[in-house]
Protein backbone atom coordinates (compact mmCIF):
# COMPACT_ATOMS: atom_id res chain seq x y z
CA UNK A 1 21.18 110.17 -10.98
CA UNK A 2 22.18 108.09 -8.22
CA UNK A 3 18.80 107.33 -7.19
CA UNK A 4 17.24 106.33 -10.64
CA UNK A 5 20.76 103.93 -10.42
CA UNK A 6 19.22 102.40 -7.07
CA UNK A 7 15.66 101.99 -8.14
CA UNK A 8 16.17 100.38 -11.72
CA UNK A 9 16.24 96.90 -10.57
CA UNK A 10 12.95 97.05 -8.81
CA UNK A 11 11.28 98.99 -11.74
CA UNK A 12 12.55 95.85 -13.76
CA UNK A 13 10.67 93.26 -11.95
CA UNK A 14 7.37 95.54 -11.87
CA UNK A 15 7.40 95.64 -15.66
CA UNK A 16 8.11 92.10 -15.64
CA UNK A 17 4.81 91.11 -13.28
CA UNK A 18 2.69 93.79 -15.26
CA UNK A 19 3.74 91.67 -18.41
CA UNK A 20 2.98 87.99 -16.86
CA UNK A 21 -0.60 89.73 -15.93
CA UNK A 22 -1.72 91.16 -19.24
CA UNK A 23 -0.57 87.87 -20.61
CA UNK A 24 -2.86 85.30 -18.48
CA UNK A 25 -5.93 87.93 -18.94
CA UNK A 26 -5.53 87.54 -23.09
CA UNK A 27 -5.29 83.74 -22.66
CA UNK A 28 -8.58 83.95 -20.07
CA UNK A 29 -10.37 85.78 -23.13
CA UNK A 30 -9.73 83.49 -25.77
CA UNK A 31 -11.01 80.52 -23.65
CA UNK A 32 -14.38 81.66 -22.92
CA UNK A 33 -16.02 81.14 -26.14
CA UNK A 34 -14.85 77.70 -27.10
CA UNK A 35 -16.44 77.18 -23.29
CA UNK A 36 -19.19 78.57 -24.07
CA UNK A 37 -19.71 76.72 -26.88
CA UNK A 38 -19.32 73.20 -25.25
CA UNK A 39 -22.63 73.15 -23.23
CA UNK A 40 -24.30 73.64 -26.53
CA UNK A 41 -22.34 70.78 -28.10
CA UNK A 42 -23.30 68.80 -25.16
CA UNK A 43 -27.25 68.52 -25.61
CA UNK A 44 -26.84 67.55 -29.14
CA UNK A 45 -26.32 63.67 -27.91
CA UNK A 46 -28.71 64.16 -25.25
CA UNK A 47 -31.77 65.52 -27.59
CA UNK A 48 -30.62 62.81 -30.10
CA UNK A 49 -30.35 60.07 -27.50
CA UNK A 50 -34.35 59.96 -27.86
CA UNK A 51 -34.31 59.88 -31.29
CA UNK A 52 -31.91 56.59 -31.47
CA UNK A 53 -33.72 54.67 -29.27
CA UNK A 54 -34.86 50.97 -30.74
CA UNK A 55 -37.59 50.94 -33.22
CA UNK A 56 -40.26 49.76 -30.92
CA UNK A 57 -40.24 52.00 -28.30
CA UNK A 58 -42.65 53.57 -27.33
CA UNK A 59 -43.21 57.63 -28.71
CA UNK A 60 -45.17 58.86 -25.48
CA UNK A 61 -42.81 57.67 -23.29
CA UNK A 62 -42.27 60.12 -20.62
CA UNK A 63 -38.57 61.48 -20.18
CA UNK A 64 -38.35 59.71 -16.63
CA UNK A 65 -39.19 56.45 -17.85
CA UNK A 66 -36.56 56.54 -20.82
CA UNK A 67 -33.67 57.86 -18.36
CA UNK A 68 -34.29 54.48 -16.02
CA UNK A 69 -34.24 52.75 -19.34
CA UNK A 70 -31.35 53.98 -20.27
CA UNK A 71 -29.43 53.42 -16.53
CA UNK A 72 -30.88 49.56 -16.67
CA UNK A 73 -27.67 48.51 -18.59
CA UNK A 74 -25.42 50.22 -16.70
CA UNK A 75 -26.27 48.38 -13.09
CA UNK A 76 -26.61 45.47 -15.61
CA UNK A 77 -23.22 45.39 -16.38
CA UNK A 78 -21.84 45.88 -12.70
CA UNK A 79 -22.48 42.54 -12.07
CA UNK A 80 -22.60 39.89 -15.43
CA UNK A 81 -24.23 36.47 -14.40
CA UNK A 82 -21.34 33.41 -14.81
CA UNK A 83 -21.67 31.29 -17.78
CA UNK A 84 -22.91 27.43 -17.75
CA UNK A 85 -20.81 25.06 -17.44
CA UNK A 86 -21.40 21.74 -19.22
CA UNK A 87 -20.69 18.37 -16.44
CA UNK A 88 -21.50 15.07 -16.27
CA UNK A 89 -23.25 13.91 -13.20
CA UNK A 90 -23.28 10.75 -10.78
CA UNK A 91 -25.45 9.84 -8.05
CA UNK A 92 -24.60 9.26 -4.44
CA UNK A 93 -25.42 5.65 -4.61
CA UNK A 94 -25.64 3.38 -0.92
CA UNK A 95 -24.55 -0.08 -1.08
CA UNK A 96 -21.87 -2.80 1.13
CA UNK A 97 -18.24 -1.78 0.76
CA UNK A 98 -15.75 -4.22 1.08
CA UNK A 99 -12.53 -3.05 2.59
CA UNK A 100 -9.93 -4.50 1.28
CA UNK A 101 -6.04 -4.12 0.98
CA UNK A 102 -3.41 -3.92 -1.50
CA UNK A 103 0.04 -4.62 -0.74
CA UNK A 104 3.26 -5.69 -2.41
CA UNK A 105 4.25 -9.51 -0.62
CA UNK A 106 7.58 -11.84 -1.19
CA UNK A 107 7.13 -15.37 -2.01
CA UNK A 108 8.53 -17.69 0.87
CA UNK A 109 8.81 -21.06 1.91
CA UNK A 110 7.07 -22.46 5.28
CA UNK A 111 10.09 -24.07 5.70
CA UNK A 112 13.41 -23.95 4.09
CA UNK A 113 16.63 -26.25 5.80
CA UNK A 114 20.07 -26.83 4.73
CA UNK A 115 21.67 -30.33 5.01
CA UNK A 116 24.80 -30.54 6.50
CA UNK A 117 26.86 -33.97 7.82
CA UNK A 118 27.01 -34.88 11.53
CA UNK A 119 30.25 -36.64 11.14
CA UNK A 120 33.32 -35.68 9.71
CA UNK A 121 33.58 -38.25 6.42
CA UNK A 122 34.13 -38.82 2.85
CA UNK A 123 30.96 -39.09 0.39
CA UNK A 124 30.75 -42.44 -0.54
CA UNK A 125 27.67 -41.93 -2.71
CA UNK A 126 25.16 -39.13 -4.09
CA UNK A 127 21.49 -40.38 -4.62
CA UNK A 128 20.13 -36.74 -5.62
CA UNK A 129 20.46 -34.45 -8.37
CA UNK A 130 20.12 -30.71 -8.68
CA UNK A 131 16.32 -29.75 -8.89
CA UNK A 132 14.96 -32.98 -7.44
CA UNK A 133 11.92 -32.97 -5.90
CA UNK A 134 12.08 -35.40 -2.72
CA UNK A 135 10.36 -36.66 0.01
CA UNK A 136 10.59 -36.69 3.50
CA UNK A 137 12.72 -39.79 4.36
CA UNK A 138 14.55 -40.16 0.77
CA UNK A 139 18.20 -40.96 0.96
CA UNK A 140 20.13 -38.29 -0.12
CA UNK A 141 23.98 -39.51 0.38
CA UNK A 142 25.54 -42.13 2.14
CA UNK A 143 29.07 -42.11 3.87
CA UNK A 144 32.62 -43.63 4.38
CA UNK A 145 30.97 -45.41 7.31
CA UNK A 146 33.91 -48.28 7.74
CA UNK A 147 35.47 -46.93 10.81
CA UNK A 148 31.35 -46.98 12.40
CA UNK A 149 30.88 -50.68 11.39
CA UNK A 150 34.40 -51.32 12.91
CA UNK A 151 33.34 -49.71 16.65
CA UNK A 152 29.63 -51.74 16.13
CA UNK A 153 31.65 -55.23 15.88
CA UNK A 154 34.22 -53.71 19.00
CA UNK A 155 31.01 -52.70 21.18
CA UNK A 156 28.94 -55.85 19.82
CA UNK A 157 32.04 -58.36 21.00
CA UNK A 158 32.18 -56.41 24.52
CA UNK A 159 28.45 -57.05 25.18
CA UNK A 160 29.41 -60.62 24.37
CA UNK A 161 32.49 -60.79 26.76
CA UNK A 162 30.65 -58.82 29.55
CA UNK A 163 27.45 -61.03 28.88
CA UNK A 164 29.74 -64.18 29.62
CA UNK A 165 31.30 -62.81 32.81
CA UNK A 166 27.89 -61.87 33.76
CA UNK A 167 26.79 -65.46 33.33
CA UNK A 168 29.42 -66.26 35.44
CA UNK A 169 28.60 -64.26 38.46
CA UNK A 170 25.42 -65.53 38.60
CA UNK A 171 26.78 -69.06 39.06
CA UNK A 172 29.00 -68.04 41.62
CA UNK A 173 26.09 -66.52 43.55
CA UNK A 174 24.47 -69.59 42.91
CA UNK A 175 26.80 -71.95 44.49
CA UNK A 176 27.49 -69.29 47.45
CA UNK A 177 23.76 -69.35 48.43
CA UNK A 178 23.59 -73.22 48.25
CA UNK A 179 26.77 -73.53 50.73
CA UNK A 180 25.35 -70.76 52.67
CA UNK A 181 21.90 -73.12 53.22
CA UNK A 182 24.49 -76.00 54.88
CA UNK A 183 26.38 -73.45 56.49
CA UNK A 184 29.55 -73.95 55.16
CA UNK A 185 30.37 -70.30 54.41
CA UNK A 186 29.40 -66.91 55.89
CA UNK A 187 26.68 -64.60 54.32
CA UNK A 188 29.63 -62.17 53.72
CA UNK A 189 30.60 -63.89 50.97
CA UNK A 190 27.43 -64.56 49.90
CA UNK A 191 27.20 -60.94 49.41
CA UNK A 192 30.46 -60.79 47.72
CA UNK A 193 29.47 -62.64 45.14
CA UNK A 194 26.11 -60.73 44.79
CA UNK A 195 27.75 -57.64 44.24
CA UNK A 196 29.88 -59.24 41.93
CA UNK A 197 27.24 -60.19 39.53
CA UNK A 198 25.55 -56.29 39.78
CA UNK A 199 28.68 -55.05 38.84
CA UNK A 200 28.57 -57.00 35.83
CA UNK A 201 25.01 -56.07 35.09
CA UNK A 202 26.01 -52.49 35.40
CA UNK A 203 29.03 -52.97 33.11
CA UNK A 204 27.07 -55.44 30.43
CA UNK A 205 24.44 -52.26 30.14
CA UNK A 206 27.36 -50.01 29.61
CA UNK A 207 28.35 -52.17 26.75
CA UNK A 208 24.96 -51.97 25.47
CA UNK A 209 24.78 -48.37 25.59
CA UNK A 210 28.21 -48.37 23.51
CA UNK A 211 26.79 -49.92 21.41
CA UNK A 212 23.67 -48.12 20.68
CA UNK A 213 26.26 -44.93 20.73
CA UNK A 214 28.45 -46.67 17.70
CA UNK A 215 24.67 -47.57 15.53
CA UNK A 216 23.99 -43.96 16.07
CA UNK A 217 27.35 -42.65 14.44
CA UNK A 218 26.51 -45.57 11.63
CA UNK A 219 23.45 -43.68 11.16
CA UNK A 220 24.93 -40.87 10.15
CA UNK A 221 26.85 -41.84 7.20
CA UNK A 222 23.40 -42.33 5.57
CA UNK A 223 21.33 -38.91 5.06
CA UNK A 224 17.62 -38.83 3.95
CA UNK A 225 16.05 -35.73 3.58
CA UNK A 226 14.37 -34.03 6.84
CA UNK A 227 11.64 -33.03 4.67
CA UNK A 228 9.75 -33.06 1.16
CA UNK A 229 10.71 -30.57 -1.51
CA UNK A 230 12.82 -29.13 -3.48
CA UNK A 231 16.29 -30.36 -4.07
CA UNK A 232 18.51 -26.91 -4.69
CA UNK A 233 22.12 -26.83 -5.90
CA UNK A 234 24.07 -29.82 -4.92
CA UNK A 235 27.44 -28.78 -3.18
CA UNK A 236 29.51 -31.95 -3.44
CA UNK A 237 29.99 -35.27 -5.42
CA UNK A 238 30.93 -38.47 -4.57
CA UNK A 239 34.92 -38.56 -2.54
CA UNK A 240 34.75 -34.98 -1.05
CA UNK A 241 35.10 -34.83 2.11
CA UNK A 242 32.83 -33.14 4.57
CA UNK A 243 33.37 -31.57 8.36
CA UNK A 244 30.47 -32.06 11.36
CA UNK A 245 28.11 -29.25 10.94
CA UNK A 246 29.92 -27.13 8.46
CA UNK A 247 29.89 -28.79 4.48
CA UNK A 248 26.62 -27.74 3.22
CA UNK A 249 25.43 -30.67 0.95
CA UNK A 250 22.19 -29.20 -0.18
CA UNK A 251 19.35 -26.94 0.43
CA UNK A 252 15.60 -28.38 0.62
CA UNK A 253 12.91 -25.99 0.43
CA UNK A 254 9.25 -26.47 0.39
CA UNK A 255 7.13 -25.63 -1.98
CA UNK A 256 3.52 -26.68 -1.76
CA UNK A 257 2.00 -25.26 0.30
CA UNK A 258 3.88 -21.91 0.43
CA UNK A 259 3.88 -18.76 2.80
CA UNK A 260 3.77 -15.03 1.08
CA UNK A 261 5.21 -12.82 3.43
CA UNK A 262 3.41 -8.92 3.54
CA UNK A 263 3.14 -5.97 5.42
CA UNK A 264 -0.07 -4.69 7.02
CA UNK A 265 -0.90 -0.98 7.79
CA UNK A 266 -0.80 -0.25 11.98
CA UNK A 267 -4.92 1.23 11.23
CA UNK A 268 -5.78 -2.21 9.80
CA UNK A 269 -3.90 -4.57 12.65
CA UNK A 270 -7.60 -4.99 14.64
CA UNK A 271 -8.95 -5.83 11.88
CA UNK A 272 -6.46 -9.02 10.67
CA UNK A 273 -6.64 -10.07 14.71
CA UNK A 274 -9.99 -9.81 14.32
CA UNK A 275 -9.68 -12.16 11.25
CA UNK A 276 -7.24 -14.37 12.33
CA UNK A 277 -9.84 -15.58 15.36
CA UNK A 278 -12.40 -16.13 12.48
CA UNK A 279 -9.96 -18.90 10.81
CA UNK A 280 -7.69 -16.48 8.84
CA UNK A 281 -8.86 -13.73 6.54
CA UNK A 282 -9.39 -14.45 2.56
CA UNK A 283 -5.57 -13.32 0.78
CA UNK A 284 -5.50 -13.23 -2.88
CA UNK A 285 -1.97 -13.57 -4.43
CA UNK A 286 -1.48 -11.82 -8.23
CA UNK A 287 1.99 -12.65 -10.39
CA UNK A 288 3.17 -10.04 -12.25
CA UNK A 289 2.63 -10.41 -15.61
CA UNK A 290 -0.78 -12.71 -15.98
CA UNK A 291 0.86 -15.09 -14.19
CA UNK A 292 -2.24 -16.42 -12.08
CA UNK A 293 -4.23 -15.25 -9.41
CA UNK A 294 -3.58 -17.90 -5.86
CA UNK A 295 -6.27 -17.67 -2.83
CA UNK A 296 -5.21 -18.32 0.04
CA UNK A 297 -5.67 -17.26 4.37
CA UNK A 298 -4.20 -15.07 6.76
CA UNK A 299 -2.01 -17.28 9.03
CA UNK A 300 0.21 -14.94 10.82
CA UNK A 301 0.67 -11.38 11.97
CA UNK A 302 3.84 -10.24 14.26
CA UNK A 303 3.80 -9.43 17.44
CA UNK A 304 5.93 -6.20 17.07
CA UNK A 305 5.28 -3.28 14.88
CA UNK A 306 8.36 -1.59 13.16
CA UNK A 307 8.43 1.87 14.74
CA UNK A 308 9.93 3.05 11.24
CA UNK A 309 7.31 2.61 9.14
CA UNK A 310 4.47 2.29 11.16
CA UNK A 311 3.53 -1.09 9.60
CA UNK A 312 3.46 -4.81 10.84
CA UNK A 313 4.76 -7.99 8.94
CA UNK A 314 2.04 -10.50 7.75
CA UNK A 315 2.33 -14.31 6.47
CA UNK A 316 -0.83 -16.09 4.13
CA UNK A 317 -0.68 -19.61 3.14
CA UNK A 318 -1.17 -20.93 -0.35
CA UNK A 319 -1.89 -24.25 -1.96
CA UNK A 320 1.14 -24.49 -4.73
CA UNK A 321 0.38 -27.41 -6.92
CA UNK A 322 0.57 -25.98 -9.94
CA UNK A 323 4.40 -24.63 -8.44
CA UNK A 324 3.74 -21.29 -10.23
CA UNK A 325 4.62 -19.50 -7.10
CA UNK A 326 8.08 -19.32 -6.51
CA UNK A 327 10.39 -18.31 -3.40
CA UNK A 328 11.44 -14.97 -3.65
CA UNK A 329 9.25 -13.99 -6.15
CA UNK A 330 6.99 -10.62 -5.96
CA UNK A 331 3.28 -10.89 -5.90
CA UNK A 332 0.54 -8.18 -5.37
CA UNK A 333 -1.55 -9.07 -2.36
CA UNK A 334 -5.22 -8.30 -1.94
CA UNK A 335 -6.68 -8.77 1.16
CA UNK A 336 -10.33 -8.37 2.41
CA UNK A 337 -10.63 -7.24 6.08
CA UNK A 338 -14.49 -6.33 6.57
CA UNK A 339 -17.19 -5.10 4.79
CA UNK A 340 -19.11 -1.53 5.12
CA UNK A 341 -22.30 -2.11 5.24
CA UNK A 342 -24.92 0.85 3.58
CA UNK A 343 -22.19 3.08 2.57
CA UNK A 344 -22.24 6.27 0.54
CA UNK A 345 -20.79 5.09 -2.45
CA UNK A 346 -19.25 8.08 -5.13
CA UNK A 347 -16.85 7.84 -8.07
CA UNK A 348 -13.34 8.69 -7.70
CA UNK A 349 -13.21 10.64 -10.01
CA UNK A 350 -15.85 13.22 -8.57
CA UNK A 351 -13.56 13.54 -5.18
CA UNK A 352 -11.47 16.77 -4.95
CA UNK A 353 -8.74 17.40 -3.08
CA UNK A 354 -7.72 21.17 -1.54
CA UNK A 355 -6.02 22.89 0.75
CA UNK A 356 -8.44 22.28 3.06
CA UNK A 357 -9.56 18.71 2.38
CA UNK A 358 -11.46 16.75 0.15
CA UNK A 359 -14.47 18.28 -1.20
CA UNK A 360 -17.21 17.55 -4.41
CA UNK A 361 -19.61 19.38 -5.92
CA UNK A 362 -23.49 18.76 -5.70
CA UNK A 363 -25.91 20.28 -7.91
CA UNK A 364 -28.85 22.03 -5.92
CA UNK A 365 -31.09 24.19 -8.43
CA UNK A 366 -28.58 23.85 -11.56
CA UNK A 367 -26.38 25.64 -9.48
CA UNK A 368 -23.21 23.79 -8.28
CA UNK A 369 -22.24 23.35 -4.62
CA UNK A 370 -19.41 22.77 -2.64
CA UNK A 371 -19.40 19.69 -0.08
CA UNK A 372 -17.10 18.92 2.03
CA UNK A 373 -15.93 15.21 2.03
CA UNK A 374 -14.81 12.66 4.96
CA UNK A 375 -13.01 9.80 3.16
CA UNK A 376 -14.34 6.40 4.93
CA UNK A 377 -12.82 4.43 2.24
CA UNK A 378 -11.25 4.39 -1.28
CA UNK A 379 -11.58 1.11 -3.00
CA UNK A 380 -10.52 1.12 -6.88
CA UNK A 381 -13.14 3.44 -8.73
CA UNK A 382 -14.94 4.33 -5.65
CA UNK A 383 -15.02 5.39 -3.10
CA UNK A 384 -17.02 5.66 0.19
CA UNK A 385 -17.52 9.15 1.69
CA UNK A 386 -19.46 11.16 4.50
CA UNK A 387 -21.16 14.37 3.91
CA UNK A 388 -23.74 13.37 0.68
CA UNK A 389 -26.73 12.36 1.12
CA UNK A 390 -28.20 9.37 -1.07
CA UNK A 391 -29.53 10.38 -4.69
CA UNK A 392 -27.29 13.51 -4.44
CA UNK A 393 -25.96 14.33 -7.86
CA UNK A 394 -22.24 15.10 -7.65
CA UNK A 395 -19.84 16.47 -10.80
CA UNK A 396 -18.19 13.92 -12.69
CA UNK A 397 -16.40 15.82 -15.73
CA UNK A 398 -16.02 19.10 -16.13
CA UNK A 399 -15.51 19.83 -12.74
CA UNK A 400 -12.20 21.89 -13.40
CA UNK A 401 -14.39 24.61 -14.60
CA UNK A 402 -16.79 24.75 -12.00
CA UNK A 403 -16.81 27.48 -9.18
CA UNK A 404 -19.09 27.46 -6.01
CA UNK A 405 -22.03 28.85 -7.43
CA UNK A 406 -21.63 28.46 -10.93
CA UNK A 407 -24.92 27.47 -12.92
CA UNK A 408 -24.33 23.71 -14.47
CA UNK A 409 -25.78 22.26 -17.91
CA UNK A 410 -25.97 18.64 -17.73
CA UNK A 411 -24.54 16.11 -20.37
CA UNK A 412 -24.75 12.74 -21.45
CA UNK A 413 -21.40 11.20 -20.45
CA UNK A 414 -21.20 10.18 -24.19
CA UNK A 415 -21.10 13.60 -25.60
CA UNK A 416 -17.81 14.94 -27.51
CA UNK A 417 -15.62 17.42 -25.01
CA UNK A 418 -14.43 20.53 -26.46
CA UNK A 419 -10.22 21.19 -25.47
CA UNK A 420 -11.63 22.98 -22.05
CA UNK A 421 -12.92 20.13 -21.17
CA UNK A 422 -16.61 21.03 -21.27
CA UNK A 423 -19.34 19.18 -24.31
CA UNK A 424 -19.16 20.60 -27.92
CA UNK A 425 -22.69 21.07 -27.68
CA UNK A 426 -22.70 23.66 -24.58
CA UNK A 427 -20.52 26.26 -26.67
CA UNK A 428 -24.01 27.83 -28.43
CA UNK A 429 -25.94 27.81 -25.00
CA UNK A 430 -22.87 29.68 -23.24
CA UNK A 431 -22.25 32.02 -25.89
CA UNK A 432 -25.85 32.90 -26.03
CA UNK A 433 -26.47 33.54 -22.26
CA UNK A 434 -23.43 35.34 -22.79
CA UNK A 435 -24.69 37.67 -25.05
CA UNK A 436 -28.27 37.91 -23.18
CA UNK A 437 -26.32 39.02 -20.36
CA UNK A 438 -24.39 41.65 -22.28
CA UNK A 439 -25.77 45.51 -22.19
């Protein structure tokens, strides 16, 4: 009894693994016919495969040949050919480029003063108004010039004074040398006498200068106008007074011809020297607006260029008659440097830019390819390039769709374009080599 007590628990677990045994071999004898059955199952598709095959095939066909008939779609369809896409074209066209600049430029005057007294006064009289154009020599205001007359009539009435003393040295030397001949007096005073009369010489041209000292003061109660312009605001009217070089009356600024002052890219500074020696480079001068087109030259480039934006200032000269260019107004500057000569001409529009440069896309066998581009110059529409050669066709539109590679359909630029961007009419052909290349 207290054996069978100690042995139960392994008797347990025997029945238990004796159950788990018998139950796996009953599930392993259920299985086998529905395997069996599959194989048979399994050559009904195969022996009907034959049968489906397309109505002109041919019945003697050995089994070989329709098995590598039957694996043709399958490599097939490991690799499906890419569908046309539907571009315009342009060809790589040689012809003279010229290169030219565009730049933003500041109307300026060529010279531009402001017209202060030189005497400390009262304005006796204006002669200009605001906006008056004047030339160079006009009178512009006159002075109180009283106290100036009054030191002209002091100075004039010393040269007369001096003048008469002067006579009267001479006369004394005069007499001097006549007693000196008879030897009645020494040569001592004889030379007495002839200092005498320089000194009055040297104090009658002292006069003179005094004189010519107070005309020069006089002069400045009248004051014409340094140069011919443009009359700005006028700062005072007539009885204000006016401080030496500080009162600023006016402001005269010239107008025709004018200066438009521009900045010039540090590449293209050879070239404007390079101009400048030739007589001054062709500048033409656009107002905003279609308000006139001005030619003009090159006249000036600085010395220095400005370290913070790499560029260099610039000055061209323009007639002004018309007065339609103003000072400080903003004009768009186009300026031709030199000319390409045979270059590679391409649209614009067919230049791509990527990570790794600019690139376009030629069209070798109706299949596109990729060519990269060395920009030699851009000039509105076109541009000139490196890396074509001439008669090349290159992808105008459409070219967002097209992959190294890809096989092109070419369109007349007039076609319709579909919301992809390709030709209406190129839908039917790409659907239908679509469906050639299908399985």
């Amino acid at each position: 009894m207290k054996t069978l007590t100690l042995r139960s628990p392994l008797l347990v677990i025997r029945i238990s693994a004796l159950a788990l045994a018998l139950a796996g071999a009953l599930a392993g004898c259920n299985k086998q016919p529905e395997t069996a059955a599959a194989p048979a199952n399994a050559s009904a598709p195969a022996a009907a495969a034959p049968a489906s095959a397309a109505p002109g095939a041919n019945p003697g066909a050995t089994p070989g040949a329709a098995a590598s008939a039957a694996s043709a779609p399958a490599s097939g369809a490991s690799g499906p050919a890419l569908p046309p896409v539907s571009v315009t074209t342009a060809k790589v066209e040689q012809k003279d480029m010229a290169v030219r600049l565009r730049s933003v430029g500041t109307v300026s005057p060529i010279n531009s003063v402001d017209v202060k007294a030189q005497t400390n006064s009262t304005i006796a009289k204006v002669m200009v108004r605001d906006g008056q154009f004047v030339r160079a020599g006009d009178a512009l205001f006159t002075l109180d010039a009283r106290t100036e007359e009054a030191n002209i009539a002091k100075a004039q009435a010393q040269v007369a004074k001096d003048n008469a003393a002067l006579a009267d040295a001479q006369r004394q030397l005069k007499r001097s040398q006549d007693l000196l001949a008879q030897k009645f007096i020494s040569q001592g005073q004889v030379d007495t006498a002839l200092a005498n009369v320089e000194g009055w010489l040297a104090t009658l041209n002292a006069d003179k200068a005094a004189l010519d000292a107070a005309k020069v003061a006089l002069s400045y109660s009248r004051i014409n106008a340094p140069l011919s312009g443009r009359v700005g605001v006028v700062n005072v009217s007539a009885g204000a007074a006016v401080q030496a070089n500080i009162t600023n009356l006016l402001s005269i600024t010239q107008i025709n011809p004018i200066a438009v002052t521009f900045t010039l890219p540090q590449r293209n500074i050879s070239d404007a020297l390079a101009a400048l020696k030739n007589g001054g480079a062709p500048v033409t001068a656009t107002l905003a607006d279609n308000g006139g087109t001005f030619k003009g030259k090159l006249q000036f480039v600085d010395s220095l260029v400005d370290a913070a934006s790499g560029s260099v200032k610039a000055k061209a000269y323009f007639k002004n008659d018309e007065e339609k260019l103003w000072p400080g107004a903003f004009v768009e500057i186009q300026q031709t440097l030199r000319e390409l000569k045979d270059a590679l001409v391409i649209p614009q529009a067919a230049v791509i830019y990527g990570a790794r440069g600019a690139f376009a896309y030629a069209i070798e066998d109706g299949k596109a390819v990729m060519r990269p581009l060395k920009i030699v110059q851009s000039q509105g529409a076109e541009v000139a390039v490196t890396g074509l050669a001439l008669g090349e066709s290159v992808v105008l539109d459409g070219r967002q769709n097209v992959r190294p590679g890809s096989p092109v359909v070419e369109r007349s630029k007039d076609a319709p374009k579909d919301p992809q961007g390709g030709a209406s009419g190129a839908a039917p052909a790409a659907s239908a080599a679509s469906k050639a290349s299908a399985p």
